[in-house]
Protein backbone atom coordinates (compact mmCIF):
# COMPACT_ATOMS: atom_id res chain seq x y z
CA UNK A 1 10.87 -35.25 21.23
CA UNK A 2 9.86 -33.64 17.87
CA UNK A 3 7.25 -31.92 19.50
CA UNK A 4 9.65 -30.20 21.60
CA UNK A 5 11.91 -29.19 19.03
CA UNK A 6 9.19 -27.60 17.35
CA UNK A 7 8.41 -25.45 20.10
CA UNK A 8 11.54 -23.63 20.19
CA UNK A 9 11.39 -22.61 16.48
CA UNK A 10 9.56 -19.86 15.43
CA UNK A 11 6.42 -20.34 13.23
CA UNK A 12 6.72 -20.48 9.55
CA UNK A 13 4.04 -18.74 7.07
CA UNK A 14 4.16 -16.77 4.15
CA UNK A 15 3.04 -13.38 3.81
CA UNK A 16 2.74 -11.73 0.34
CA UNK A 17 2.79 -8.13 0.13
CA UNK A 18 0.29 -5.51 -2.59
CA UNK A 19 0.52 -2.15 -2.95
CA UNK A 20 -2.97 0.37 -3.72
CA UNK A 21 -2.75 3.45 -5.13
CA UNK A 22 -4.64 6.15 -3.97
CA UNK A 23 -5.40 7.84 -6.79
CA UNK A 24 -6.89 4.98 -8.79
CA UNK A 25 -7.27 1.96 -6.14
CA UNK A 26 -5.09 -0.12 -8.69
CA UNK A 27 -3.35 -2.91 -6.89
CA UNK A 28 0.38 -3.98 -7.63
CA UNK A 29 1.81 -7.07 -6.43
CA UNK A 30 5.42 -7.11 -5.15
CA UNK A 31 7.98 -9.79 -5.28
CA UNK A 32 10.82 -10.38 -2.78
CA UNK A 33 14.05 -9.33 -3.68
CA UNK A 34 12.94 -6.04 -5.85
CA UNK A 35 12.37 -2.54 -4.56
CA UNK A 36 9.11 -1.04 -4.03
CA UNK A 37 7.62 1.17 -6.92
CA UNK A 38 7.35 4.46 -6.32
CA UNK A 39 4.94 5.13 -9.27
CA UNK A 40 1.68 3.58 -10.15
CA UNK A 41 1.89 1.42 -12.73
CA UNK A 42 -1.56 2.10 -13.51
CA UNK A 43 -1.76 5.93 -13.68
CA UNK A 44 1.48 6.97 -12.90
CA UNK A 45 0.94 8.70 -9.69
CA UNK A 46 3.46 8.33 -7.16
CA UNK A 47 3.15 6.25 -3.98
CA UNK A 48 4.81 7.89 -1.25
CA UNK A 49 2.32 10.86 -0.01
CA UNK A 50 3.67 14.20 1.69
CA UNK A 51 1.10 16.86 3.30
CA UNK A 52 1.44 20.12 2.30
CA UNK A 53 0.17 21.55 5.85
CA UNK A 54 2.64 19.86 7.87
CA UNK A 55 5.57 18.94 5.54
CA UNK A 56 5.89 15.25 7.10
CA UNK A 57 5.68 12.40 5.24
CA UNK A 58 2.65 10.36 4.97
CA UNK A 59 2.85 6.82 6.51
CA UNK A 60 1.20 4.28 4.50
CA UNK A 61 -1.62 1.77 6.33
CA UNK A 62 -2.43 -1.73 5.57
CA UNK A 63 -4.94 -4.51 5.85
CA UNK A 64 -4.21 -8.31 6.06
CA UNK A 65 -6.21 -10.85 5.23
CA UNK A 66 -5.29 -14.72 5.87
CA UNK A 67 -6.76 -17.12 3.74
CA UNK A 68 -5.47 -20.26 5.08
CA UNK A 69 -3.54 -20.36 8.37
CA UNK A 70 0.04 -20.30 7.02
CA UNK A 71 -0.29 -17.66 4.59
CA UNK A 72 -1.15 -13.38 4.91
CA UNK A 73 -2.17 -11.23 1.91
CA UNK A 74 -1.30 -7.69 3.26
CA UNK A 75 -2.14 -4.76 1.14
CA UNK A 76 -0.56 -1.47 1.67
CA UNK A 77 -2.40 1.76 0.57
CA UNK A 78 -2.05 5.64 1.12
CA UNK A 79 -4.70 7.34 3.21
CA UNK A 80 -7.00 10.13 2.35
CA UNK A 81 -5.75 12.01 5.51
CA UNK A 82 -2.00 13.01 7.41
CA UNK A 83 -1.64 10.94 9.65
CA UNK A 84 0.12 13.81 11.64
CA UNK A 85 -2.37 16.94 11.17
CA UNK A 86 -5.26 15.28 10.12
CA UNK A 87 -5.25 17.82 6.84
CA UNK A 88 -6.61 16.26 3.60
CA UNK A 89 -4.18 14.79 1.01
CA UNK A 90 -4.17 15.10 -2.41
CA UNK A 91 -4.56 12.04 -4.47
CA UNK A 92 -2.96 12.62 -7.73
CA UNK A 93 -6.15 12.42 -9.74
CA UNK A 94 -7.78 16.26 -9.67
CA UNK A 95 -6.82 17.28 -12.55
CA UNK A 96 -6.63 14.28 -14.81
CA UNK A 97 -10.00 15.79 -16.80
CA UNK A 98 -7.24 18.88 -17.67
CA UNK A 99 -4.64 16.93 -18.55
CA UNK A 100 -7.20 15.19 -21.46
CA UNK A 101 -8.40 12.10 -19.14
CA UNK A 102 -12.07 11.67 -18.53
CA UNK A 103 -14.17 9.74 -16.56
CA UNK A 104 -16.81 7.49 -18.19
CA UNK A 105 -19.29 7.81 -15.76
């Protein structure tokens, strides 16, 4: 009888959601209840992406990952290309050696 019962309801899992930026691959973990940040914490470049050819709005992709059955680790990042016009975004990070930033490399 249990069995049955358990049929009818839907399965239950967890899914925890990250954020990448593009311009420095920094990952930021988000917690239910608060609003997406529209800023990288780590460099300050913002999250949501629009192309300059096509003036749409840049969808974000993701990946998932599930490391036990009931659970998904989902990470969201910004592409390197519209998703519309196929034109090549900008990532935030050109001209971070101008603005007094280097790269140790």
């Amino acid at each position: 009888m249990a069995k049955e019962k358990d049929k009818d309801q839907p399965p239950k899992y967890k899914i925890n959601i990250d954020l990448q930026c593009g311009a420095c691959a920094a990952i930021m973990h988000t917690h239910e209840g608060q609003p997406l940040p529209k800023f990288c914490a780590g460099c300050g470049a913002g999250m949501q992406k629009f192309c300059f050819k096509c003036h749409k709005k840049v969808e974000m992709f993701f990946e998932e990952w599930w490391p036990e059955d009931d659970e998904c680790q989902r990470t969201y990042t910004t592409p390197r290309r519209c998703t519309n016009c196929n034109a090549v975004l900008e990532t935030g990070a050109e001209g971070r050696d101008t603005l007094g930033g280097h790269d140790p490399e």
